[in-house]
PDB file of N, CA and C in Angstrom:
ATOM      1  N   UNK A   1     -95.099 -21.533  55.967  1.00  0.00           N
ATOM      2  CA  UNK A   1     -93.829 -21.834  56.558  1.00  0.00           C
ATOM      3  C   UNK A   1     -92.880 -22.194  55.419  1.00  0.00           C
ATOM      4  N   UNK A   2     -91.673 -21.635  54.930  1.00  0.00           N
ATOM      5  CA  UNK A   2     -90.585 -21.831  54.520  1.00  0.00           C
ATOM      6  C   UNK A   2     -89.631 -22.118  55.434  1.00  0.00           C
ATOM      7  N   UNK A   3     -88.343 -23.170  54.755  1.00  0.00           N
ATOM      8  CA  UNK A   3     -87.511 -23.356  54.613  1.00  0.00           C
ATOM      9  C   UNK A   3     -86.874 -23.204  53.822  1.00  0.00           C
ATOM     10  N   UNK A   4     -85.018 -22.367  54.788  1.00  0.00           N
ATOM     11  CA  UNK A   4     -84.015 -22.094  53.375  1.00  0.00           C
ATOM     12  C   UNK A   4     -82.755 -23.290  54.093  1.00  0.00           C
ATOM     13  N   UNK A   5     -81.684 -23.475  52.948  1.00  0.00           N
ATOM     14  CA  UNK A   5     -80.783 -24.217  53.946  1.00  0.00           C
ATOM     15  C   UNK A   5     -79.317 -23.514  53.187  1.00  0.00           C
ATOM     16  N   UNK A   6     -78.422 -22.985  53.609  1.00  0.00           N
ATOM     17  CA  UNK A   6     -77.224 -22.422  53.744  1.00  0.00           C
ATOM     18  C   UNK A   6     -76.084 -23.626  53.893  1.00  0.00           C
ATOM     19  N   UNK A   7     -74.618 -23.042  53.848  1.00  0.00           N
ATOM     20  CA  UNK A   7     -73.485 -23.338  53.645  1.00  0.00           C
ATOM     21  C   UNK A   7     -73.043 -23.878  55.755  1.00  0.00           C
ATOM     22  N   UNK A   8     -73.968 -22.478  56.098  1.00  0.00           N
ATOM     23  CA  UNK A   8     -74.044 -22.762  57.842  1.00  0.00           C
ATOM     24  C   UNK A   8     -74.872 -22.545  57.959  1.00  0.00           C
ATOM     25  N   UNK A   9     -75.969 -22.393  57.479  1.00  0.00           N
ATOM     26  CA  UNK A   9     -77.052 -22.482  58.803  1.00  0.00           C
ATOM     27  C   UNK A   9     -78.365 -22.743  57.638  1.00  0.00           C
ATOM     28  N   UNK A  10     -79.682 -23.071  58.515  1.00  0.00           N
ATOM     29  CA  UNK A  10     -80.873 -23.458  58.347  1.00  0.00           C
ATOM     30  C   UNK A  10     -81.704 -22.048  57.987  1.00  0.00           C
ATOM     31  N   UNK A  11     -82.425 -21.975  57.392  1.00  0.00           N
ATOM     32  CA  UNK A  11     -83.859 -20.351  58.035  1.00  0.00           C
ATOM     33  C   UNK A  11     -85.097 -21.241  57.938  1.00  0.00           C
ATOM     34  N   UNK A  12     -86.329 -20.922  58.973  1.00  0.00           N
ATOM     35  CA  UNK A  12     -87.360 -21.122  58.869  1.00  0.00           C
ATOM     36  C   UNK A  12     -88.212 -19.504  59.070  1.00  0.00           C
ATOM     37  N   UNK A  13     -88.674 -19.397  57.727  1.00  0.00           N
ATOM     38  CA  UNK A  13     -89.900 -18.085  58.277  1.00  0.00           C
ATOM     39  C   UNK A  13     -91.413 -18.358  58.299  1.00  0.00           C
ATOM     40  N   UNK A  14     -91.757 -18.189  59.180  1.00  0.00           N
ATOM     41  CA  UNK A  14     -93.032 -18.264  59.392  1.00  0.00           C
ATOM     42  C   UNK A  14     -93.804 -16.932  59.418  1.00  0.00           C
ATOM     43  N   UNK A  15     -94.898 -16.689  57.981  1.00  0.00           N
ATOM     44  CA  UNK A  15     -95.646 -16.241  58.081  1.00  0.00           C
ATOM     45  C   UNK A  15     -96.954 -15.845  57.932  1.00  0.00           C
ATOM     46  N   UNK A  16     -97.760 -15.120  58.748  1.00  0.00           N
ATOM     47  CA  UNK A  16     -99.186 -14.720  59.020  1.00  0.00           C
ATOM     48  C   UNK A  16     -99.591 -13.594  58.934  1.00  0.00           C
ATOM     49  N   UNK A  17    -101.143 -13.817  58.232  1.00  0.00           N
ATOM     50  CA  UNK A  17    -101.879 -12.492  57.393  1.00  0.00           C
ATOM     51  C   UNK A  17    -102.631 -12.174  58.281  1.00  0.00           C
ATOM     52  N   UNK A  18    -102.467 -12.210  59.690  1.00  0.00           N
ATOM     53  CA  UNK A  18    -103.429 -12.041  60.258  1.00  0.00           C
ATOM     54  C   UNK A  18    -103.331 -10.312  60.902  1.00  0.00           C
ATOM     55  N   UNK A  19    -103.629 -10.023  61.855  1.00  0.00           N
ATOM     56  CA  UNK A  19    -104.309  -8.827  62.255  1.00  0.00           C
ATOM     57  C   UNK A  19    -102.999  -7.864  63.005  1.00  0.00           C
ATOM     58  N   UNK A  20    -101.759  -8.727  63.192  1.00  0.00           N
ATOM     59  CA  UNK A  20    -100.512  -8.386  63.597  1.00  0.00           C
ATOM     60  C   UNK A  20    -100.593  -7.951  65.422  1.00  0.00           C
ATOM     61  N   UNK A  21     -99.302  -7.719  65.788  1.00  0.00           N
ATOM     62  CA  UNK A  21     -99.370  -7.948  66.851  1.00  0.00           C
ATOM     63  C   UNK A  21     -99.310  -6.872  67.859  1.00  0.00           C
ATOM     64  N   UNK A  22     -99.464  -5.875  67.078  1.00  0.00           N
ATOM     65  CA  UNK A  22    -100.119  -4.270  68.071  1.00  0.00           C
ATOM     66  C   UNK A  22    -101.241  -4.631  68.161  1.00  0.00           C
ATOM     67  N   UNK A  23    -102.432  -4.897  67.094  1.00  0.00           N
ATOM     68  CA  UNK A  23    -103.621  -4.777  67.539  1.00  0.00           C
ATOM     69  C   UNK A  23    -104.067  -6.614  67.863  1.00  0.00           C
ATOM     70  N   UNK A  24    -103.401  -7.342  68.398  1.00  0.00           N
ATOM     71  CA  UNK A  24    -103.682  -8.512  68.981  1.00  0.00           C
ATOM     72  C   UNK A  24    -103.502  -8.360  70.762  1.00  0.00           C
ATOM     73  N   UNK A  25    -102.696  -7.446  70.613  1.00  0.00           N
ATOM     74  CA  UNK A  25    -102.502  -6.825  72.207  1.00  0.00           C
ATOM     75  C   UNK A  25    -103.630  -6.084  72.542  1.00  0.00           C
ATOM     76  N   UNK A  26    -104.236  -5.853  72.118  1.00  0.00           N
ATOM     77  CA  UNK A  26    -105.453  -4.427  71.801  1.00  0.00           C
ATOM     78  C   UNK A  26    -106.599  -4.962  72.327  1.00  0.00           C
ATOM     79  N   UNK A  27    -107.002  -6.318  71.739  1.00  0.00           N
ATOM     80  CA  UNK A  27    -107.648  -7.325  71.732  1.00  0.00           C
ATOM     81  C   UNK A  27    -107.278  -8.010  72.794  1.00  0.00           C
ATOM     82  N   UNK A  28    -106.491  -8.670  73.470  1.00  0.00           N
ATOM     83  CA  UNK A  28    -106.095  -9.302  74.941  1.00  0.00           C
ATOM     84  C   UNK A  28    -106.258  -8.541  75.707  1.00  0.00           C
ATOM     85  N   UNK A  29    -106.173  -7.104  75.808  1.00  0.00           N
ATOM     86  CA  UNK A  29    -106.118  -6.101  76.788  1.00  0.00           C
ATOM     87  C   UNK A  29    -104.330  -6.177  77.451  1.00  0.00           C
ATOM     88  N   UNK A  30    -104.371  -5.243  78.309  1.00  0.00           N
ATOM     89  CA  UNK A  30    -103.212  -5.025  78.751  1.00  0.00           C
ATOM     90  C   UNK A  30    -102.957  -6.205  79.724  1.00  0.00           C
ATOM     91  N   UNK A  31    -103.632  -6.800  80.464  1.00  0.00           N
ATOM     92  CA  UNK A  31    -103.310  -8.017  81.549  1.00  0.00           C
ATOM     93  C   UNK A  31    -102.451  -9.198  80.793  1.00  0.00           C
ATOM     94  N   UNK A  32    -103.330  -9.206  79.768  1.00  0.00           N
ATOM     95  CA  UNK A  32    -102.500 -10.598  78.867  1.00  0.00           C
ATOM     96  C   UNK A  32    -101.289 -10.429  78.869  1.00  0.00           C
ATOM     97  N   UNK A  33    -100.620 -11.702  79.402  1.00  0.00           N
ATOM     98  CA  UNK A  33     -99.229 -11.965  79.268  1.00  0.00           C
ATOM     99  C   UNK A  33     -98.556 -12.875  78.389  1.00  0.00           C
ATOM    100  N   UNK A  34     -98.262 -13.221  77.139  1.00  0.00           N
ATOM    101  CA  UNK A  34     -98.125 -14.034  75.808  1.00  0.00           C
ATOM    102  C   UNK A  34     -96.566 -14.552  76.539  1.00  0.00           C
ATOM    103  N   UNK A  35     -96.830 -16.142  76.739  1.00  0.00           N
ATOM    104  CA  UNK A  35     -95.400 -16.251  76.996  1.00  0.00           C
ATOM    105  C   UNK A  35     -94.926 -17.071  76.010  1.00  0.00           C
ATOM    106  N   UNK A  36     -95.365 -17.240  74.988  1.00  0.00           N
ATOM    107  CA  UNK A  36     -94.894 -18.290  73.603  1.00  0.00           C
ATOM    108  C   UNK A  36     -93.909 -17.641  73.384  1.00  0.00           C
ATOM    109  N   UNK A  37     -93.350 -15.932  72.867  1.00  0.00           N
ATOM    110  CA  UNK A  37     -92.300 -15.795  72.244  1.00  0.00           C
ATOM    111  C   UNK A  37     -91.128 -16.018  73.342  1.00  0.00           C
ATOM    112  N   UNK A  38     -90.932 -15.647  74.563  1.00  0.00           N
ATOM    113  CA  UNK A  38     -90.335 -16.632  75.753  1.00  0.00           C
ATOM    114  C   UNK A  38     -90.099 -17.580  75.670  1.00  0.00           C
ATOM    115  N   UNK A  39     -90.995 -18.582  75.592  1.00  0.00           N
ATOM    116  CA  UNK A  39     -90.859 -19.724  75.856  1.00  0.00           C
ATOM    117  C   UNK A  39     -90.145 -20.486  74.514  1.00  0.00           C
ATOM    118  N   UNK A  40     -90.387 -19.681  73.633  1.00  0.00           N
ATOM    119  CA  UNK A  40     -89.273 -20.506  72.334  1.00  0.00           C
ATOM    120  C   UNK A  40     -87.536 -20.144  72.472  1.00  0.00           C
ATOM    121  N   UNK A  41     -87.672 -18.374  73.096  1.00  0.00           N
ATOM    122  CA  UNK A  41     -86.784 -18.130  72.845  1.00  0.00           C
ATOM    123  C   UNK A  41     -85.800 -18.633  73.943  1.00  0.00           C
ATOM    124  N   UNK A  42     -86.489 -19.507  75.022  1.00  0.00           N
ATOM    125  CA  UNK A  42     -85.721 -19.842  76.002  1.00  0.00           C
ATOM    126  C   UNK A  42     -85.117 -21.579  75.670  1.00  0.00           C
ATOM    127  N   UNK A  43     -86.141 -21.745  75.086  1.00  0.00           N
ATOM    128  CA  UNK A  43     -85.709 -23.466  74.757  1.00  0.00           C
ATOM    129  C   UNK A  43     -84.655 -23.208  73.360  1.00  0.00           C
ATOM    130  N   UNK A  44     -84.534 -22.343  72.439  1.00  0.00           N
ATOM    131  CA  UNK A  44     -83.696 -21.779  71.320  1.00  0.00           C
ATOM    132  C   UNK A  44     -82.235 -21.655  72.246  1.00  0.00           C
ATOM    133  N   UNK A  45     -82.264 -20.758  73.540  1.00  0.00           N
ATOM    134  CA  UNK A  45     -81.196 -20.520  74.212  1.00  0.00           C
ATOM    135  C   UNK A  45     -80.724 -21.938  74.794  1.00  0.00           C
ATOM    136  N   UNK A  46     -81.369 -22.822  75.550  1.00  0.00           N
ATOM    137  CA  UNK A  46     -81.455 -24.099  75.928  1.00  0.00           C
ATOM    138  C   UNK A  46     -80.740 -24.930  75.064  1.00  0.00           C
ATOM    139  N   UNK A  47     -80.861 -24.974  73.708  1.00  0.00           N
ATOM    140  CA  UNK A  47     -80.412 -26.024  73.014  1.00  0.00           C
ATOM    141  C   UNK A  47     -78.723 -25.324  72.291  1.00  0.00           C
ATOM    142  N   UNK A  48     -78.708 -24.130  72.192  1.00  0.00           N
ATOM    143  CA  UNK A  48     -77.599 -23.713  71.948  1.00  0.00           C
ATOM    144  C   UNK A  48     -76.791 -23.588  72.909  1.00  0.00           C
ATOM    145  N   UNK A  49     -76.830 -23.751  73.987  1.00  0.00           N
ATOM    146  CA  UNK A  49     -75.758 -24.140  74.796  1.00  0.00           C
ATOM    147  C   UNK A  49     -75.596 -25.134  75.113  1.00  0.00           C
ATOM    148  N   UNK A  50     -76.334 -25.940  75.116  1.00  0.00           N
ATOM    149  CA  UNK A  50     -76.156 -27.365  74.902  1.00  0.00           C
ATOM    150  C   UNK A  50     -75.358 -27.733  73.919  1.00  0.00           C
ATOM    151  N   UNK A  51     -75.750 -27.061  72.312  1.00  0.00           N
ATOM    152  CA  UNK A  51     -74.866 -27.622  71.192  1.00  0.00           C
ATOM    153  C   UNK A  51     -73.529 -26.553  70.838  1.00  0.00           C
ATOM    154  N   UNK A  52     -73.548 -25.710  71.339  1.00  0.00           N
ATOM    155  CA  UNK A  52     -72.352 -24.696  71.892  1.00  0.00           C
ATOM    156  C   UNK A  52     -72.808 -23.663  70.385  1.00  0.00           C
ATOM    157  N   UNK A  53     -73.681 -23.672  70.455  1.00  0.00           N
ATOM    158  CA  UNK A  53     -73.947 -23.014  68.697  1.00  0.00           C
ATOM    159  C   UNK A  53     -75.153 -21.636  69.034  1.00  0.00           C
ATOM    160  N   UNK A  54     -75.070 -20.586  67.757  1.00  0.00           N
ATOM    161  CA  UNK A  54     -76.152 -19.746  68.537  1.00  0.00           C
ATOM    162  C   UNK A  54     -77.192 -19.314  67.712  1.00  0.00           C
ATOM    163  N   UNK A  55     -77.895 -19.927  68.104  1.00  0.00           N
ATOM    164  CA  UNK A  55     -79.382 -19.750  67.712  1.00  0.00           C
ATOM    165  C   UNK A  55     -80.245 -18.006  67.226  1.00  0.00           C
ATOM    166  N   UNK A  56     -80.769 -17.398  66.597  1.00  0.00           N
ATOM    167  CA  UNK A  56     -81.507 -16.247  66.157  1.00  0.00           C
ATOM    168  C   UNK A  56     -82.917 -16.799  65.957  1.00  0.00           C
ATOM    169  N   UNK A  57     -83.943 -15.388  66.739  1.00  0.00           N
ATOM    170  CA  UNK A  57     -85.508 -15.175  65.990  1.00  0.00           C
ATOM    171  C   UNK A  57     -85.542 -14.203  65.981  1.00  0.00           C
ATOM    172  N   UNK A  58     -86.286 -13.212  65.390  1.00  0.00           N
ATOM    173  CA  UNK A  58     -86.566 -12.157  65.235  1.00  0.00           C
ATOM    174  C   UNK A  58     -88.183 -11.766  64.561  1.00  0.00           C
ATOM    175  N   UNK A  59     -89.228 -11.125  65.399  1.00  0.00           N
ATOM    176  CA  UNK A  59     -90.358 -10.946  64.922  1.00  0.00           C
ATOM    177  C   UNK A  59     -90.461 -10.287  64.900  1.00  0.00           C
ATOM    178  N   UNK A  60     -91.470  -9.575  63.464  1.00  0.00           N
ATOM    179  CA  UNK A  60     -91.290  -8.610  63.338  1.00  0.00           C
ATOM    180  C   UNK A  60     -92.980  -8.581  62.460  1.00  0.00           C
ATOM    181  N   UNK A  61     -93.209  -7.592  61.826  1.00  0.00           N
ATOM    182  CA  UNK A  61     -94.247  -6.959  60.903  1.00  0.00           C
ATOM    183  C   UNK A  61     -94.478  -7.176  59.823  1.00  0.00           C
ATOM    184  N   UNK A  62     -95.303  -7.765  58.776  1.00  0.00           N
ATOM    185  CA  UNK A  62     -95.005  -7.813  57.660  1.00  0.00           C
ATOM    186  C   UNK A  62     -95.146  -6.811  56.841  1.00  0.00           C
ATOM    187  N   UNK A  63     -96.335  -5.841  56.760  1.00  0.00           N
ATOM    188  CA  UNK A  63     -96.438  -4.972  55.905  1.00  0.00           C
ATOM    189  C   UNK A  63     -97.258  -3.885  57.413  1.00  0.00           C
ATOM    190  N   UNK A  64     -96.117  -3.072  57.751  1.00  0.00           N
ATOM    191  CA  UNK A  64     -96.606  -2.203  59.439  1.00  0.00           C
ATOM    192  C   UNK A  64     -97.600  -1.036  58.771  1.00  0.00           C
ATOM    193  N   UNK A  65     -97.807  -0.658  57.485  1.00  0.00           N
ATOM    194  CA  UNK A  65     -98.338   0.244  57.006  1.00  0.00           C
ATOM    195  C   UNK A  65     -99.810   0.082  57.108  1.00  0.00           C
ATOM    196  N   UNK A  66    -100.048  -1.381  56.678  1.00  0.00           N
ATOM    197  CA  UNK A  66    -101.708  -1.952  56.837  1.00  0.00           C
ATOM    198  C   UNK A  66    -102.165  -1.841  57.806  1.00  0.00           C
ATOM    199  N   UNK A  67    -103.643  -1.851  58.143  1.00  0.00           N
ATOM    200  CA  UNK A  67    -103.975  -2.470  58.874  1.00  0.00           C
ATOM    201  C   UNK A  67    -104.381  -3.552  59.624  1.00  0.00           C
ATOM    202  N   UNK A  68    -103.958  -4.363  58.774  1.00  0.00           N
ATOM    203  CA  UNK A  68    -104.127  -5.866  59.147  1.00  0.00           C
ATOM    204  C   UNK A  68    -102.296  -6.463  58.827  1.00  0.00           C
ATOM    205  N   UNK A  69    -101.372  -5.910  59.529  1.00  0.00           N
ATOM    206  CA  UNK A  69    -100.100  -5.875  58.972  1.00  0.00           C
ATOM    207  C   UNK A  69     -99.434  -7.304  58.542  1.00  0.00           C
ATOM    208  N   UNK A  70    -100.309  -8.547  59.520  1.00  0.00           N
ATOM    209  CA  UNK A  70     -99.705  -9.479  59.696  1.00  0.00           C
ATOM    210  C   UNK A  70     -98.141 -10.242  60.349  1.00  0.00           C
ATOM    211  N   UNK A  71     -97.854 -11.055  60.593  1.00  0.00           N
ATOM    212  CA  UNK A  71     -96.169 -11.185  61.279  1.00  0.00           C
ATOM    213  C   UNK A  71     -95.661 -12.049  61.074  1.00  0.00           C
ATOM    214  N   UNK A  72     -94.196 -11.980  61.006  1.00  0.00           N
ATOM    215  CA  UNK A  72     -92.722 -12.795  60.554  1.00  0.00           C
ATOM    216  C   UNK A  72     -92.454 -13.382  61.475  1.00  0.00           C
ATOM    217  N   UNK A  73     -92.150 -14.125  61.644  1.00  0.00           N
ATOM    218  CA  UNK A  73     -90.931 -14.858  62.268  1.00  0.00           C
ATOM    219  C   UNK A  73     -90.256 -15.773  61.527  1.00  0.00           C
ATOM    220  N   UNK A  74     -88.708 -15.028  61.960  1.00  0.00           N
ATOM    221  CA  UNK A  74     -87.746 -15.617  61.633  1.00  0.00           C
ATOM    222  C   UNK A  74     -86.616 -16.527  62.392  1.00  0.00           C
ATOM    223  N   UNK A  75     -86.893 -17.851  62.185  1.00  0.00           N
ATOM    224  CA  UNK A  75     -85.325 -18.857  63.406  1.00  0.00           C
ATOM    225  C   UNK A  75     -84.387 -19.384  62.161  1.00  0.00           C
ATOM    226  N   UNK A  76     -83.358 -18.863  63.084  1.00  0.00           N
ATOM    227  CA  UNK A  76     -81.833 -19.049  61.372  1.00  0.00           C
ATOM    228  C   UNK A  76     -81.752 -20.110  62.938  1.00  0.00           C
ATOM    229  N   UNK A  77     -80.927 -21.451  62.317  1.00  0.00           N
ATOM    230  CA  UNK A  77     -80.159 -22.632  62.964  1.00  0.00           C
ATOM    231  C   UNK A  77     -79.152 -22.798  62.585  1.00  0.00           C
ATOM    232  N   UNK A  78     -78.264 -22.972  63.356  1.00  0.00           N
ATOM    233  CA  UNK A  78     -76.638 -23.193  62.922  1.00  0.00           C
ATOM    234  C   UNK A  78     -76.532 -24.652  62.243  1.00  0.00           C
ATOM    235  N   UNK A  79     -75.404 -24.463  60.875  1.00  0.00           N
ATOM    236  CA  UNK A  79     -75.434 -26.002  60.386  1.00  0.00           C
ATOM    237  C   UNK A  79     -74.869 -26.740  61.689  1.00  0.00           C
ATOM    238  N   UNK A  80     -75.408 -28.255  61.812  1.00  0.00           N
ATOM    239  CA  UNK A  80     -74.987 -29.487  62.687  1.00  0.00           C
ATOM    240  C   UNK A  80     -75.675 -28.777  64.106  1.00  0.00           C
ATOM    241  N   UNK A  81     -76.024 -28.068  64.219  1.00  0.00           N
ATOM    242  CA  UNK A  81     -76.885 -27.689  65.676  1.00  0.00           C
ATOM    243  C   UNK A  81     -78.078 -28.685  65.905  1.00  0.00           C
ATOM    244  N   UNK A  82     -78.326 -29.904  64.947  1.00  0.00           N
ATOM    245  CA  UNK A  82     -79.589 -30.500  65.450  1.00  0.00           C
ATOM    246  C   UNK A  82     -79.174 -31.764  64.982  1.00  0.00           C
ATOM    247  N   UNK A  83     -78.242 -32.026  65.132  1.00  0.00           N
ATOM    248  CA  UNK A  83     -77.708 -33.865  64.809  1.00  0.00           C
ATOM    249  C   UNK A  83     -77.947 -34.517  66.229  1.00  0.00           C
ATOM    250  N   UNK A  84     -78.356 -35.256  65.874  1.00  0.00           N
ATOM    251  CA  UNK A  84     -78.138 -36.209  67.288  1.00  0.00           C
ATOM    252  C   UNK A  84     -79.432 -35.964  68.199  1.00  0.00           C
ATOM    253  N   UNK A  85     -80.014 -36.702  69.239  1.00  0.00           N
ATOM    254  CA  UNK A  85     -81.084 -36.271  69.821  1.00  0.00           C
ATOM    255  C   UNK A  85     -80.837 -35.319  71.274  1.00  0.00           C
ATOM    256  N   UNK A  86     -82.232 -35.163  71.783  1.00  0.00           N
ATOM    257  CA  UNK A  86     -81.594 -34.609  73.439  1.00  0.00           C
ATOM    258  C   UNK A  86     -82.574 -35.904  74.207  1.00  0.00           C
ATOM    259  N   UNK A  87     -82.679 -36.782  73.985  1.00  0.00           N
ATOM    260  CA  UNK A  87     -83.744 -37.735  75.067  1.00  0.00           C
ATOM    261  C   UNK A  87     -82.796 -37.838  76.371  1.00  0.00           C
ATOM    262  N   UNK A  88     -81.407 -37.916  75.736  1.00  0.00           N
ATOM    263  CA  UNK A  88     -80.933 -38.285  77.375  1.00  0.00           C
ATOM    264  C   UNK A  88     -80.428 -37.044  78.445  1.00  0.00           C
ATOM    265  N   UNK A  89     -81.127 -35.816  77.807  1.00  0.00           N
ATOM    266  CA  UNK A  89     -80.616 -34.724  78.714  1.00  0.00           C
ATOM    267  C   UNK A  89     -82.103 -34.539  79.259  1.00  0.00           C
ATOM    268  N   UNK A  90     -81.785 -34.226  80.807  1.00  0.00           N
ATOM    269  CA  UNK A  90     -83.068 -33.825  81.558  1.00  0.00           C
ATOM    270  C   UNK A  90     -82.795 -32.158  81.797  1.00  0.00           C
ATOM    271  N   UNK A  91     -81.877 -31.618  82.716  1.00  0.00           N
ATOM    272  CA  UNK A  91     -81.964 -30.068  82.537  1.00  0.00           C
ATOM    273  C   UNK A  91     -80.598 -29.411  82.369  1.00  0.00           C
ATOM    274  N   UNK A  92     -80.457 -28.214  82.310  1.00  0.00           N
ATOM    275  CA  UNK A  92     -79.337 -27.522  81.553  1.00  0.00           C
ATOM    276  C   UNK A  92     -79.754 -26.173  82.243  1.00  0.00           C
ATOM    277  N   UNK A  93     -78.559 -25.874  83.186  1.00  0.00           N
ATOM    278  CA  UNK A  93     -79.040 -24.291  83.520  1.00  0.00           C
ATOM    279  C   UNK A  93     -78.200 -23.382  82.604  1.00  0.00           C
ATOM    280  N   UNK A  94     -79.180 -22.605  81.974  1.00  0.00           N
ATOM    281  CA  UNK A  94     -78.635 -21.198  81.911  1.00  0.00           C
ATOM    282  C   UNK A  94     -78.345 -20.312  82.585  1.00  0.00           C
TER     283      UNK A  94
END
């Protein structure tokens, strides 16, 4: 896991040597339903409208040529998008 920090915004990339994520699907079979990249990208949406700011991820491949390609992820944060807490917010519709 890296961190970069910008003029506006944050990057965190996260990445893994592992077996990548065509053949991790391969391996779950088709039923598996992975709701982690959802579920970040919904609480990412969640907090940027909350802080009126807009949030990016993007996953992707590291080396798609291998066979063991491994995967990126990338979340850029807007500068001042994370000052202050959320304890006193309970929900927020999108």
């Amino acid at each position: 896991m890296f961190f970069s920090r910008g003029s506006d915004k944050t990057g965190c990339l996260i990445e893994d040597n592992g077996i990548g994520r065509k053949a991790a699907t391969k391996l779950r079979g088709t039923g598996h339903n992975s709701k982690r990249y959802s579920l970040v990208k919904e609480r990412l949406a969640i907090i940027g409208k909350i802080r009126g700011k807009e949030f990016r991820m993007k996953i992707s491949d590291i080396n798609p040529e291998r066979i063991e390609p491994g995967t990126r992820v990338e979340i850029e944060i807007p500068a001042g998008a994370m000052k202050g807490n959320f304890y006193h917010l309970k929900y927020v519709k999108i």
